[in-house]
Protein backbone atom coordinates (compact mmCIF):
# COMPACT_ATOMS: atom_id res chain seq x y z
CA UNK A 1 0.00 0.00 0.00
CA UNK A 2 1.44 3.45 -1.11
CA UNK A 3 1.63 6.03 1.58
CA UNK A 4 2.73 9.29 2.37
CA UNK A 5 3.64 11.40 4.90
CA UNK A 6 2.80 14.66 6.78
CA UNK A 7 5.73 16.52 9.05
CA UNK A 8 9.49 15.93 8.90
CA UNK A 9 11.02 15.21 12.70
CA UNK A 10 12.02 12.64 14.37
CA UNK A 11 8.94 10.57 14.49
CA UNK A 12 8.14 10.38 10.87
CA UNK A 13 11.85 9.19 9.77
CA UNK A 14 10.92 6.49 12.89
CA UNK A 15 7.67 5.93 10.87
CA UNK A 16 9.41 5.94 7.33
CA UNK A 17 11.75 3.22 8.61
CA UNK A 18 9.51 1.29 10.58
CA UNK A 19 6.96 0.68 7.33
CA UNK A 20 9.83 -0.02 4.98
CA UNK A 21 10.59 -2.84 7.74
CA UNK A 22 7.00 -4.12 7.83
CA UNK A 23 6.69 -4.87 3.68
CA UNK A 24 3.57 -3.77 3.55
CA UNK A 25 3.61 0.13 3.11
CA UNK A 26 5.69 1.97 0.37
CA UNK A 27 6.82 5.71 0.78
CA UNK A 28 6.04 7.68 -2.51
CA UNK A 29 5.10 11.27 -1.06
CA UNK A 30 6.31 13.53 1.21
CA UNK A 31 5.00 17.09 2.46
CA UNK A 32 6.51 19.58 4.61
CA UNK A 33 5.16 23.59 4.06
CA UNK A 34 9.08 24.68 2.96
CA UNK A 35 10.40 22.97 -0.63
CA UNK A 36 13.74 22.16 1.32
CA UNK A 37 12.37 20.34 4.08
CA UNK A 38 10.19 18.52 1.73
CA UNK A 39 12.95 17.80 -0.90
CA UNK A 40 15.52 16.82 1.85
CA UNK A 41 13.01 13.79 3.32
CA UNK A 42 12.21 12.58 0.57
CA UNK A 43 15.84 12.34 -0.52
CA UNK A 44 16.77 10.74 1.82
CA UNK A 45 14.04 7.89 1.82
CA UNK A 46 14.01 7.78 -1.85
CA UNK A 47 10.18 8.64 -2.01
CA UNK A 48 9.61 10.07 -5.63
CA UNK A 49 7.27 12.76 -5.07
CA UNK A 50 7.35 15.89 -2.24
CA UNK A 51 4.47 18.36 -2.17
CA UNK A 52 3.87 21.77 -0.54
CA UNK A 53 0.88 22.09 -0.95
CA UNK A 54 -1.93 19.25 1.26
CA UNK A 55 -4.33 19.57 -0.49
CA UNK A 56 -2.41 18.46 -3.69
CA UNK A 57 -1.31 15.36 -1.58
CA UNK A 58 -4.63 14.93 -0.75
CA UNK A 59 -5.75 14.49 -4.09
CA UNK A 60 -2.48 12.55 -5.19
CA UNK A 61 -2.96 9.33 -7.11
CA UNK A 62 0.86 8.25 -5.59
CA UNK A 63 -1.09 7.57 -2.33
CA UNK A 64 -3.18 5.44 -0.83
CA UNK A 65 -2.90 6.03 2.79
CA UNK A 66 -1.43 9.04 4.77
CA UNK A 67 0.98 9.35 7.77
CA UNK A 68 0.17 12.23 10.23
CA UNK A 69 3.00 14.03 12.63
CA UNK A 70 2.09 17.59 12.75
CA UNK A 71 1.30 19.71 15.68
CA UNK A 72 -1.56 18.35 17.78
CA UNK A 73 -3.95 21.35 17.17
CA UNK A 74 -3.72 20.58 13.61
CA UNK A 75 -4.59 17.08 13.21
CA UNK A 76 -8.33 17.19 12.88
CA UNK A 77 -7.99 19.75 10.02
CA UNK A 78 -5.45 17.89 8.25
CA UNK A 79 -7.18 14.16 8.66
CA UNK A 80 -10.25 15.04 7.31
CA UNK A 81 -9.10 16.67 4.20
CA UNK A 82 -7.43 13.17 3.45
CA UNK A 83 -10.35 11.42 4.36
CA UNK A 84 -12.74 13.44 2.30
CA UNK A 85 -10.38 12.14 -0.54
CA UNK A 86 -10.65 9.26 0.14
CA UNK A 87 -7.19 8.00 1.90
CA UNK A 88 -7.08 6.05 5.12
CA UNK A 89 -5.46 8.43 8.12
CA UNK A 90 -3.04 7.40 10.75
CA UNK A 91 -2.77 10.05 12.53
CA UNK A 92 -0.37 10.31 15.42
CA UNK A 93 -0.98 10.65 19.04
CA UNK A 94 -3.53 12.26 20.72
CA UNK A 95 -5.33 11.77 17.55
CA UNK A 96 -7.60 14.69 18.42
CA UNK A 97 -7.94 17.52 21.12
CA UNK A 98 -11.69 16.73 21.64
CA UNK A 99 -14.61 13.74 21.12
CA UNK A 100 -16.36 15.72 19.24
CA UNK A 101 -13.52 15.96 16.38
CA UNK A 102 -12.86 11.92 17.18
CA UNK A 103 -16.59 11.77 16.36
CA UNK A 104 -16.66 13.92 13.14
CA UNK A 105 -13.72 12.49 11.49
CA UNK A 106 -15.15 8.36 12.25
CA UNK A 107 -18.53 9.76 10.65
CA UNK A 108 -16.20 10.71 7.38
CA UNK A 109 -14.06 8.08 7.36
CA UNK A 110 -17.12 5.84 6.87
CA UNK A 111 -18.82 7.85 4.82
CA UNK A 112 -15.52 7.93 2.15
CA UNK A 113 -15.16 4.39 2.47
CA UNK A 114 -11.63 4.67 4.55
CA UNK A 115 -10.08 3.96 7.51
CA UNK A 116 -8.94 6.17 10.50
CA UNK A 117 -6.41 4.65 13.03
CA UNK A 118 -4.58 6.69 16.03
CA UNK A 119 -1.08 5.91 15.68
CA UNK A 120 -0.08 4.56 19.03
CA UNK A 121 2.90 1.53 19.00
CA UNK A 122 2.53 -0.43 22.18
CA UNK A 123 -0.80 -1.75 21.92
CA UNK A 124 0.09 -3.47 18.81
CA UNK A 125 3.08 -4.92 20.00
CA UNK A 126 3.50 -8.85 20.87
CA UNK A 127 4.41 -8.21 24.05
CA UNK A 128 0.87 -6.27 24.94
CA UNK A 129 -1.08 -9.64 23.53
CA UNK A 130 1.01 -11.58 26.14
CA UNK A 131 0.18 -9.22 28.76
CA UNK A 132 -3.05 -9.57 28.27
CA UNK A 133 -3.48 -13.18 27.15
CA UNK A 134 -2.00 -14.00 30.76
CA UNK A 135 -3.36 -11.01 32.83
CA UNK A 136 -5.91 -13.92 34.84
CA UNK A 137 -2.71 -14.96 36.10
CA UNK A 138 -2.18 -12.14 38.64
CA UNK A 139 -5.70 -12.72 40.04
CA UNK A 140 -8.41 -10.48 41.29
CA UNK A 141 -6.68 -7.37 40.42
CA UNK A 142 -6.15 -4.71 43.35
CA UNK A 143 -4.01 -2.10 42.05
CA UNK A 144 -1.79 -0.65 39.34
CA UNK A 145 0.40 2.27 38.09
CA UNK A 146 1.83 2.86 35.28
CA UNK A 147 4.25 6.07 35.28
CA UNK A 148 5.52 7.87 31.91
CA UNK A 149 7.77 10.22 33.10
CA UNK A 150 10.59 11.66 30.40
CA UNK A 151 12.32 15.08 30.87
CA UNK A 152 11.97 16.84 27.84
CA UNK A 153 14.77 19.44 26.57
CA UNK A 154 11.93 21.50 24.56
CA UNK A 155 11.42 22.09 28.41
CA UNK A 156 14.63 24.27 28.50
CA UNK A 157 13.30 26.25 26.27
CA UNK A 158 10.55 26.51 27.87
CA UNK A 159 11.74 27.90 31.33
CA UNK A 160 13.81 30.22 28.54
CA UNK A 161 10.56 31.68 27.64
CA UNK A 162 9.88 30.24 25.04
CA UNK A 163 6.39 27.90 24.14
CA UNK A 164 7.52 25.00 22.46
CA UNK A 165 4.45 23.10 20.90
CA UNK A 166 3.82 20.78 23.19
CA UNK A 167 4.03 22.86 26.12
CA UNK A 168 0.95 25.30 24.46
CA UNK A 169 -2.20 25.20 25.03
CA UNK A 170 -2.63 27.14 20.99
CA UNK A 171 -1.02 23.35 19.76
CA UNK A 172 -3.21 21.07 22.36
CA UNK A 173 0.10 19.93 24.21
CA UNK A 174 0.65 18.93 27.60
CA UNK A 175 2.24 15.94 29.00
CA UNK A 176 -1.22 13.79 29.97
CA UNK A 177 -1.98 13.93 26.06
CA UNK A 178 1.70 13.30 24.89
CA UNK A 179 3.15 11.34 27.27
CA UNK A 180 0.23 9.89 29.62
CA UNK A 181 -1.78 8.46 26.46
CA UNK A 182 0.45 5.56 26.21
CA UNK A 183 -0.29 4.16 29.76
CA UNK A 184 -3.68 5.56 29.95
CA UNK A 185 -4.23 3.11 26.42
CA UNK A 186 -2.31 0.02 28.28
CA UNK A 187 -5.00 0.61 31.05
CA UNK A 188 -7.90 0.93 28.56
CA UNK A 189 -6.51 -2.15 26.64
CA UNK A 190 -6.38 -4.32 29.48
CA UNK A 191 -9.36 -3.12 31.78
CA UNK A 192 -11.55 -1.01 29.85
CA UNK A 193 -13.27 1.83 30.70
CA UNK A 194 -12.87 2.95 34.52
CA UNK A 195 -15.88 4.25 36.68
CA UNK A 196 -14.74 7.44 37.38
CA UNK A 197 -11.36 9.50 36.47
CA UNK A 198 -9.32 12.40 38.93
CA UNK A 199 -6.66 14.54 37.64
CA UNK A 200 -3.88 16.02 39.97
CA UNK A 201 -1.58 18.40 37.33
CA UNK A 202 1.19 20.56 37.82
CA UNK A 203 0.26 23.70 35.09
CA UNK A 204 2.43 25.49 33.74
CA UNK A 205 2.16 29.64 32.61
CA UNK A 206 0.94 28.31 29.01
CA UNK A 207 -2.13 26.62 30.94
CA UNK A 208 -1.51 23.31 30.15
CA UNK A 209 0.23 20.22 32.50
CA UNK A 210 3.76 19.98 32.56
CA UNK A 211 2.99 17.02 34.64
CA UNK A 212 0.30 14.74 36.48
CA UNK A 213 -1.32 12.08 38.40
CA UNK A 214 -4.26 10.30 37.03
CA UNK A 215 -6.10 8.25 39.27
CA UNK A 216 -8.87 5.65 37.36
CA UNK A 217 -11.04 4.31 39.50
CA UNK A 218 -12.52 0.52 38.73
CA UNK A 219 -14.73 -1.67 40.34
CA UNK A 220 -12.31 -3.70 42.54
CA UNK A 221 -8.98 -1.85 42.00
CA UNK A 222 -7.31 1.93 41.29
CA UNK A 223 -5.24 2.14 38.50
CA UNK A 224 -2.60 5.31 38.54
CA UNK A 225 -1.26 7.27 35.68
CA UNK A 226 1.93 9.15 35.95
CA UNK A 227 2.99 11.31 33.47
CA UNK A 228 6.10 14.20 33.02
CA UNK A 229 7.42 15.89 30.51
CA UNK A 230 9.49 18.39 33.09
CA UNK A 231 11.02 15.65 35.72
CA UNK A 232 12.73 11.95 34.83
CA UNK A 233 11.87 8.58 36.38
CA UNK A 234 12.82 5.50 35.80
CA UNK A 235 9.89 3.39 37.76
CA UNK A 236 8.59 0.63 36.05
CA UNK A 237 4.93 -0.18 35.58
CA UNK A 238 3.28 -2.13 37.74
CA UNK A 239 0.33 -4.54 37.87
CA UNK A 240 -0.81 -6.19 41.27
CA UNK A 241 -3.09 -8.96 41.51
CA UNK A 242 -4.09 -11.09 44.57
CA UNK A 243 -1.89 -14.13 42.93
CA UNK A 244 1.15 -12.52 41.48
CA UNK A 245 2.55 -9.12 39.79
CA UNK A 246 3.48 -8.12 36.56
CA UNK A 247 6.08 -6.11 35.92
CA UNK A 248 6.50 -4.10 32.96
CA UNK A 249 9.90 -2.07 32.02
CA UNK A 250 8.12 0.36 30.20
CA UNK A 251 4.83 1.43 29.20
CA UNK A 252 5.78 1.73 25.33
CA UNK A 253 6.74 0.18 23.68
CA UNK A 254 6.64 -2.77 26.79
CA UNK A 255 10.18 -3.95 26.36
CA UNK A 256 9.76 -6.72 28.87
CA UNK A 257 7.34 -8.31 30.98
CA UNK A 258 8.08 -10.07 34.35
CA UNK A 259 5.44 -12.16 36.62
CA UNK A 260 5.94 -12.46 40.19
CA UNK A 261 4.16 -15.15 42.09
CA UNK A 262 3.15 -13.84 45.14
CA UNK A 263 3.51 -17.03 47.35
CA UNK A 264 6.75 -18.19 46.13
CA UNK A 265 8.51 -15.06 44.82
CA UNK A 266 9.51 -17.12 41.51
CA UNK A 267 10.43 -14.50 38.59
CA UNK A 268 9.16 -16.00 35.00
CA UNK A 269 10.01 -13.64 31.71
CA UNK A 270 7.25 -13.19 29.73
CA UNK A 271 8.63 -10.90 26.76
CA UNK A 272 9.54 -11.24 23.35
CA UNK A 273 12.72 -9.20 22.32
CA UNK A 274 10.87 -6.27 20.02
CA UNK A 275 12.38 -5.09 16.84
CA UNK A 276 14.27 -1.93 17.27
CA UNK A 277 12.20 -0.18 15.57
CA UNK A 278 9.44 -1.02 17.58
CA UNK A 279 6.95 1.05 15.29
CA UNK A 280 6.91 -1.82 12.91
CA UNK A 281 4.14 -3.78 14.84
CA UNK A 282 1.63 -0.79 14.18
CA UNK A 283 2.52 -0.83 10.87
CA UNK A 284 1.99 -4.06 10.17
CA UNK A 285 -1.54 -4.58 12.09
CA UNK A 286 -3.16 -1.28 10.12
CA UNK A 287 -2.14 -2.51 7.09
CA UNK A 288 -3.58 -5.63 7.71
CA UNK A 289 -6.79 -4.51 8.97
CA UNK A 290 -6.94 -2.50 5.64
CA UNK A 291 -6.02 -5.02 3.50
CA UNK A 292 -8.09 -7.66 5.08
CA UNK A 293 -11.09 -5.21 5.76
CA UNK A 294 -10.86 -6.75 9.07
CA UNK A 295 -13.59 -4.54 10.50
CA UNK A 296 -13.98 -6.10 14.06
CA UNK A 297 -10.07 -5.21 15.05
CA UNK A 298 -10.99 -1.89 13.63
CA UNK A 299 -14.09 -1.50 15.48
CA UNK A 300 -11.80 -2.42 18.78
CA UNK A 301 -9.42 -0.08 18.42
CA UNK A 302 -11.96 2.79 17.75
CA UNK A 303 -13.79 2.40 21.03
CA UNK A 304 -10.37 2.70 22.60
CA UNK A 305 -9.28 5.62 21.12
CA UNK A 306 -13.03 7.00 21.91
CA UNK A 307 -12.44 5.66 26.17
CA UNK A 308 -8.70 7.56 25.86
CA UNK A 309 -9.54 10.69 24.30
CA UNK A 310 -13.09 10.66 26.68
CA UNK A 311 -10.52 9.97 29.73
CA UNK A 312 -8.03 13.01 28.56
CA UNK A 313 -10.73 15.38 27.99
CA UNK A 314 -12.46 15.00 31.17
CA UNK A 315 -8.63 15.16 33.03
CA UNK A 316 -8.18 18.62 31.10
CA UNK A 317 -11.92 19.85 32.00
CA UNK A 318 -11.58 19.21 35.65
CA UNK A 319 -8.57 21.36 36.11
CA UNK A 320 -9.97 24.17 33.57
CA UNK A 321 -7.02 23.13 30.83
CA UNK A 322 -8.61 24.14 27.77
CA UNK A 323 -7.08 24.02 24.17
CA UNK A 324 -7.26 27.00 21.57
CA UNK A 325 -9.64 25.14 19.58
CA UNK A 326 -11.75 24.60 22.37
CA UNK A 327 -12.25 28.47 23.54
């Protein structure tokens, strides 16, 4: 499937490489809003086309699908003019700033005939299908948390003066929606919606969290989020069950998995060793659901981005973060 792509840092040469890994998605087109930019990527991955201009993208024949990586504000804008011309979207995290744009862009994505996917690597990895093959194991759950917590050095900048993107509230940043997504979709994956959510942010001058504690409240057990985008941690996650523990390195993209027995205190490895570009598990399982038309994974991982964004919006609401496109 023929693809191209939509910003030029770090994260779309991690995409670029990752589908050239996975065989099933082939770089043609490139776009970046400066010529040089645009030339220089595609260059560099040998893609044959560049474009300025998104809507000419858009309306490319060279494409079948589109990569998103541009600021957060600007997603929404950007995925539905590719949808409305008929290209499946997979759009980077936080997919959205709001439900109601989640909710829009689904409702055009069906009505083109394509599909929309949030690009977000560890659910798709092997390791999460372990995780949660064997999650009985660990028993009635009683608690969990999952910490994200990564010093940023657009931070510096930041305490400089400046208002990096993800640190403004004008591009929908903030460390819950960058950061705290990926264990707030590990929770979601393996427990589903929670019964009530409580956010405890640090805000920052640009009104939005530099970082936070998310609390998610189920029926038998609390599962905490912590996320940080202006302090460093190296805590793994942690899921506690009446039987045994699992132990995760990371949250994404879950580089290994360790159960504890509770009784016994024997240590069993659970993990696969991930490709190094651990991006190539997403890109694999959208193209397949494309290919295949495998609507019921599809339908899945809809209803999870729906819970996530639901979860991040009501976080932001009860501490009176709002984004520009929200005022």
């Amino acid at each position: 499937m023929t693809f191209g792509t939509v910003g030029t840092g770090w994260i779309t040469e991690s995409f670029i490489k990752a589908a050239e890994l996975s065989g099933h998605l082939q770089l043609t087109s490139v776009y970046s809003r400066t010529e040089d930019k645009a030339k220089q990527l595609a260059d560099t991955y040998n893609a044959p086309y560049f474009f300025t201009d998104l809507e000419e993208l858009a309306k490319s024949s060279e494409i079948q699908a589109v990569y998103i990586a541009s600021p957060n504000s600007v997603h929404f804008e950007q995925t539905l003019t590719f949808l409305k011309n008929k290209k499946h979207v997979i759009c980077e995290k936080p997919i959205f700033s709001t439900s109601a744009e989640l909710h829009t862009a689904y409702q055009t994505a069906e009505e083109n005939g394509v599909y929309l996917f949030e690009a977000i690597r560890n659910i798709h990895t092997p390791n999460f299908k372990i995780l949660k093959d064997n999650l009985q194991r660990a028993g009635k759950l009683r608690s969990t948390i999952l910490p994200y917590i990564q010093y940023s050095s657009r931070y510096d900048l930041f305490l400089q003066g400046e208002e990096p993107n993800i640190f403004s509230a004008q591009y929908s940043g903030g460390a819950l929606v960058d950061l705290g997504v990926y264990p707030l979709y590990l929770a979601v994956g393996l427990f589903g919606a929670p019964k009530q959510v409580n956010y405890h942010p640090v805000v920052l001058r640009s009104g939005v969290d530099g970082s936070g504690t998310l609390v998610l409240t189920y029926d038998d057990f609390i599962c905490t989020i912590l996320c940080s985008k202006i302090s460093h941690s190296e805590l793994p996650c942690e899921i506690h069950g009446e039987k045994g523990t699992f132990i995760l390195e990371d949250a994404a993209p879950i580089s290994t998995i360790t159960f504890v027995d509770n009784r016994g205190k024997e240590r069993e490895t659970m993990s696969v060793t991930l490709e190094e570009q651990n991006m190539v598990y997403e890109c694999v399982n959208i193209a397949k659901i494309i290919e295949t038309k495998n609507d019921q994974e599809y339908k899945q991982l809809k209803v999870w981005s729906e819970i996530v964004l639901q979860i991040t919006e009501e976080a932001r609401k009860q501490n009176n973060i709002l984004f520009e496109v929200e005022k």
